[in-house]
N, C-alpha and C. Protein backbone atom coordinates (compact mmCIF):
# COMPACT_ATOMS: atom_id res chain seq x y z
N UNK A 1 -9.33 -65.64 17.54
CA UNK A 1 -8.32 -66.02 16.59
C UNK A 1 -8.92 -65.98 15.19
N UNK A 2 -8.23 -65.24 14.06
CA UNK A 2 -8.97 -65.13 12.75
C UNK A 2 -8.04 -66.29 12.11
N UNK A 3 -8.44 -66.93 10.97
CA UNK A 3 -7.72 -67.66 10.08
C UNK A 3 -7.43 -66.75 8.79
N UNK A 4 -6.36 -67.32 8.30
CA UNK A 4 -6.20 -66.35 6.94
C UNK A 4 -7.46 -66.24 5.87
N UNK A 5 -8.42 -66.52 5.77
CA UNK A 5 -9.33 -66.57 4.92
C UNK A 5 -10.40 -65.20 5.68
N UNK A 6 -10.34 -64.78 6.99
CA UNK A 6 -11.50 -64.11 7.42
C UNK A 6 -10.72 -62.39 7.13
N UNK A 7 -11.83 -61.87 6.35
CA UNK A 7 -11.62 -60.45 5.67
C UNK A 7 -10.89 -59.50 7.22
N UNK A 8 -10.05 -58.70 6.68
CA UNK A 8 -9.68 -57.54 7.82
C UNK A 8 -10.49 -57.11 8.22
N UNK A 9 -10.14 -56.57 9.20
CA UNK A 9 -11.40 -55.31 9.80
C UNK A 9 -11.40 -54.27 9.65
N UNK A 10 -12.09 -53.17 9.88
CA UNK A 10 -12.66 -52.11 9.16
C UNK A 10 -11.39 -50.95 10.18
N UNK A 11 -10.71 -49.92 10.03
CA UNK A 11 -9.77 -49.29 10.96
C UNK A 11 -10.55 -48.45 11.84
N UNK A 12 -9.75 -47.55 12.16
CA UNK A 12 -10.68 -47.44 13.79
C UNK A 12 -12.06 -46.05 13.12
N UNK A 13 -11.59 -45.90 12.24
CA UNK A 13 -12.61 -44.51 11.54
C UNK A 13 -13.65 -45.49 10.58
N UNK A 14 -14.01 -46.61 11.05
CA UNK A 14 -15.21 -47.51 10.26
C UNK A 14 -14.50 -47.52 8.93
N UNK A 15 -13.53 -47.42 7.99
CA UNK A 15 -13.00 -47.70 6.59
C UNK A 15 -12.82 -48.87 6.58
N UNK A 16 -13.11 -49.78 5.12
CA UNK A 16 -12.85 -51.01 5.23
C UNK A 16 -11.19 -50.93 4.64
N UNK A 17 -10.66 -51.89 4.93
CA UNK A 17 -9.27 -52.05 4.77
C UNK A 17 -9.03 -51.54 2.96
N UNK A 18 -7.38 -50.58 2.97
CA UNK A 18 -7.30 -50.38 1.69
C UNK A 18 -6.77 -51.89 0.65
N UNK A 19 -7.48 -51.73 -0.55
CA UNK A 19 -6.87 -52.96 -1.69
C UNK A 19 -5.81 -52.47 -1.89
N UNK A 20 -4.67 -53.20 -1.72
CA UNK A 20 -2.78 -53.00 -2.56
C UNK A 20 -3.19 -52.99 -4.09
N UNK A 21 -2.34 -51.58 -4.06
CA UNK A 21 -2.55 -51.27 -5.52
C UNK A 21 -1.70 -52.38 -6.66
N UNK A 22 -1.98 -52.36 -7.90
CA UNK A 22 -1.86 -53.35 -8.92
C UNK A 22 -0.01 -52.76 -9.25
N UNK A 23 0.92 -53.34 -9.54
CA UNK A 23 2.20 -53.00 -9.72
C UNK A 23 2.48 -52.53 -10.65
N UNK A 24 3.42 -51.55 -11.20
CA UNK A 24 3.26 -50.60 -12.16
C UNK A 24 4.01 -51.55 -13.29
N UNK A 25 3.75 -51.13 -14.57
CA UNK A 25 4.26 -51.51 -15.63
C UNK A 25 5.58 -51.13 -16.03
N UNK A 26 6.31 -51.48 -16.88
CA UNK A 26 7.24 -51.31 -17.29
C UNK A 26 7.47 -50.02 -18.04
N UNK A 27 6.37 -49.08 -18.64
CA UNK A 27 6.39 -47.97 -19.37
C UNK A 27 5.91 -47.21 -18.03
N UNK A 28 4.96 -47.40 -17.47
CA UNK A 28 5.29 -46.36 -15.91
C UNK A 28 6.05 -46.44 -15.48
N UNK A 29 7.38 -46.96 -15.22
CA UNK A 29 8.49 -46.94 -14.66
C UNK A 29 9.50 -46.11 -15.23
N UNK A 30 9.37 -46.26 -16.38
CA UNK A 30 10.19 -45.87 -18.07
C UNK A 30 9.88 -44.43 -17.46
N UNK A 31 8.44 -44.08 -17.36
CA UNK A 31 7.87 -42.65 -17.49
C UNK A 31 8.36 -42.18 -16.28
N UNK A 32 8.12 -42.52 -15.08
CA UNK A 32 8.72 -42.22 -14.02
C UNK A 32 10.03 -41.83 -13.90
N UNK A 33 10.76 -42.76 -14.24
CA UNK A 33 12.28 -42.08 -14.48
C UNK A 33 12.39 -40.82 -15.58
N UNK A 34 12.28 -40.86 -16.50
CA UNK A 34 12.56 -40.04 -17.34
C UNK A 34 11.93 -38.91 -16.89
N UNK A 35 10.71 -38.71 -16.34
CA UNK A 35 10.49 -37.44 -15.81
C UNK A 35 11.20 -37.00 -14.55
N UNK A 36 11.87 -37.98 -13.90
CA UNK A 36 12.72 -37.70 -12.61
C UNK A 36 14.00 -37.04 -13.18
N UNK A 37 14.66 -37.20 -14.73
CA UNK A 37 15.65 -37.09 -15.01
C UNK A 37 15.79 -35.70 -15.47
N UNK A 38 14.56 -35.23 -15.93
CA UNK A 38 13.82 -33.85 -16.45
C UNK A 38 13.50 -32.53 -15.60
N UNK A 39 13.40 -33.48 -14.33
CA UNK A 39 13.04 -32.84 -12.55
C UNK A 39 11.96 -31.99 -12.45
N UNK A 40 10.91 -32.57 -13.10
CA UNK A 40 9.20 -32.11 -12.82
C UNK A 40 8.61 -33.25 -12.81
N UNK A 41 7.50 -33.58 -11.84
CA UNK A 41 6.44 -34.50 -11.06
C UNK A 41 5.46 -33.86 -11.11
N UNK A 42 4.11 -34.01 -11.37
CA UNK A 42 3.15 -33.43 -11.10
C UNK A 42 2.80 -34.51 -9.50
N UNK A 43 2.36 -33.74 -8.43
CA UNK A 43 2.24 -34.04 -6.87
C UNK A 43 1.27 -35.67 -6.73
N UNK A 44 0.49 -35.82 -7.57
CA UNK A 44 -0.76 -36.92 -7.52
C UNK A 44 0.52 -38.16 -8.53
N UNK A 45 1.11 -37.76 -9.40
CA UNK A 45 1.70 -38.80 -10.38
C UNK A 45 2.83 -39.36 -9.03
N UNK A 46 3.80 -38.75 -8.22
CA UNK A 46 4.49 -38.75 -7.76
C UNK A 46 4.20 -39.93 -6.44
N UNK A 47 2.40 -39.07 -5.71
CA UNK A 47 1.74 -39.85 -5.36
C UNK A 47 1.54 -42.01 -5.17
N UNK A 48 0.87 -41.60 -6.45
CA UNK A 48 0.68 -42.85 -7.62
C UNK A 48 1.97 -44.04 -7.62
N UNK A 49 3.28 -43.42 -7.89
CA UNK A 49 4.23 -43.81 -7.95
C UNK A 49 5.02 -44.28 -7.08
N UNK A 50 4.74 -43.82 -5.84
CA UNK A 50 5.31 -43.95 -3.84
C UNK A 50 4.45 -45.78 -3.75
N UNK A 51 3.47 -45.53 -4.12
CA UNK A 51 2.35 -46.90 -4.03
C UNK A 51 2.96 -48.01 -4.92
N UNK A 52 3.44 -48.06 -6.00
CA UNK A 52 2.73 -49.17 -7.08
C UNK A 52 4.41 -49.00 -7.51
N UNK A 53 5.54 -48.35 -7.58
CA UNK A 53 6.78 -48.56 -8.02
C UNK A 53 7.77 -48.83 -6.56
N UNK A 54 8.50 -49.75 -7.07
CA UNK A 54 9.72 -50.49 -6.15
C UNK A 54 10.78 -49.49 -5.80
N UNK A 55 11.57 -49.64 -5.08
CA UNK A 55 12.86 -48.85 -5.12
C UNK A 55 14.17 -49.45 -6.16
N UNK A 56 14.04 -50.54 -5.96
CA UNK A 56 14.74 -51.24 -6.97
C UNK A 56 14.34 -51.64 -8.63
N UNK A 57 13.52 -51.22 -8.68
CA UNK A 57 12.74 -50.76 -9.98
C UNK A 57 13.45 -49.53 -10.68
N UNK A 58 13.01 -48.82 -9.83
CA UNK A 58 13.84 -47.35 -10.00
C UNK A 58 15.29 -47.26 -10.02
N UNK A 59 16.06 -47.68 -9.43
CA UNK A 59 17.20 -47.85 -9.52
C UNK A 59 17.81 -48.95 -11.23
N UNK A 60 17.52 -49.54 -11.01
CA UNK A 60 17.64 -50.14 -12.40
C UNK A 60 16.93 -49.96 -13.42
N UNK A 61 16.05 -49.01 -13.60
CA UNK A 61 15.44 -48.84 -15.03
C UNK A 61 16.50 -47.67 -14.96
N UNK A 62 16.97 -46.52 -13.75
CA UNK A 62 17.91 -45.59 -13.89
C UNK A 62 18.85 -45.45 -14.84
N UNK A 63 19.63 -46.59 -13.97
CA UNK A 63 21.26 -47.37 -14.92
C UNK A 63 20.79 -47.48 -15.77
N UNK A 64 20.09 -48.41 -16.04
CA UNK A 64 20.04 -48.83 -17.92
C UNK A 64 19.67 -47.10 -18.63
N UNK A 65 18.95 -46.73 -18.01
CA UNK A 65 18.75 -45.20 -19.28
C UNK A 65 19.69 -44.33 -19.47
N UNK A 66 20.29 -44.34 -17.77
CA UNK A 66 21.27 -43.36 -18.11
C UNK A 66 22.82 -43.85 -18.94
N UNK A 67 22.88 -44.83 -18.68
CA UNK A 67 23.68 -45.88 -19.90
C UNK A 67 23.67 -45.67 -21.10
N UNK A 68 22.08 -46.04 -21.75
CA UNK A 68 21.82 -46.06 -22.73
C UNK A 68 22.33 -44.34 -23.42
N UNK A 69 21.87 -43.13 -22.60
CA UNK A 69 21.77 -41.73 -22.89
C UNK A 69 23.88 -41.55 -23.31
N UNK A 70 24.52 -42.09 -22.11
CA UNK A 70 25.90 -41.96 -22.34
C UNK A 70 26.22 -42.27 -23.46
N UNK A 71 25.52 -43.93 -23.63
CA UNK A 71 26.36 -44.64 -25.07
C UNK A 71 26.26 -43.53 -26.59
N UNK A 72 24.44 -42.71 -26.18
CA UNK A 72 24.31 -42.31 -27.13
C UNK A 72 24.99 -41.20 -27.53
N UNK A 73 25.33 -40.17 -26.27
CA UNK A 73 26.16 -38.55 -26.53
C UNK A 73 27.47 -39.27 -26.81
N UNK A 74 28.32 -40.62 -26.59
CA UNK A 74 29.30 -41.32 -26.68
C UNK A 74 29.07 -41.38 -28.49
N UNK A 75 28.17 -42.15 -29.08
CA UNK A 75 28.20 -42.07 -30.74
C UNK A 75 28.30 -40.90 -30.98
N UNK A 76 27.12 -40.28 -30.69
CA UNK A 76 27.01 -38.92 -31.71
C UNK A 76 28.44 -38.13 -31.34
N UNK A 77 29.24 -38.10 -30.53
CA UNK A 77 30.84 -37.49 -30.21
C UNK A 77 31.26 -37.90 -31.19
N UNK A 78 31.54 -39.20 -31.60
CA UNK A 78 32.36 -39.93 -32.24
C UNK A 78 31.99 -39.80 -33.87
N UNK A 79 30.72 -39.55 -34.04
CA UNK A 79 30.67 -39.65 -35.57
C UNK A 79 30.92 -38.04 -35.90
N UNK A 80 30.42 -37.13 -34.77
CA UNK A 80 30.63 -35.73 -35.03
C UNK A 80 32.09 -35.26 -35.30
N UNK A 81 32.99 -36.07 -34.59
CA UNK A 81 34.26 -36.03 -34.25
C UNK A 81 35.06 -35.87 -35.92
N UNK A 82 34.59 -37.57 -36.05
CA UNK A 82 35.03 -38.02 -37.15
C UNK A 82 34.61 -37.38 -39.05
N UNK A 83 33.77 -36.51 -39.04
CA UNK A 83 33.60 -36.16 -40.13
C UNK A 83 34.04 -34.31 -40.10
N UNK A 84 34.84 -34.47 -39.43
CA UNK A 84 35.58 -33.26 -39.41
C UNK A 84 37.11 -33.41 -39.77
């Protein structure tokens, strides 16, 4: 019986257990989307990103950008509109 304090064990190929990667920031997320929106990944960033970003991360930094992108082709319509 181990207690929570005694380290994992090593897997069956002698590796010691992997460290959970550190959670991504708010501008890797930013970056992540916006290059998803662009539709190029370089294979290792994409990688990187499977590990350390949420699904629900992604989904809501989505909405808000693609929001934000509407509101904006939404002004520039409207002022383009209007000075004609």
């Amino acid at each position: 019986m181990t207690s929570p304090s005694d380290p994992e064990p090593p897997d069956r190929h002698g590796n010691p257990p992997a460290a959970e990667p550190p959670p991504a920031s708010l501008s890797h997320i930013v970056s992540a989307v916006l290059w998803s929106f662009f539709g190029v990944r370089k294979g290792k960033a994409m990688q990187r990103d499977v590990v350390t970003i949420k699904p629900h991360q992604v989904i809501i930094v989505g909405v808000l950008i693609a929001a934000g992108v509407v509101a904006g082709l939404l002004i520039l319509v409207r002022l383009i509109t209007r000075g004609i």
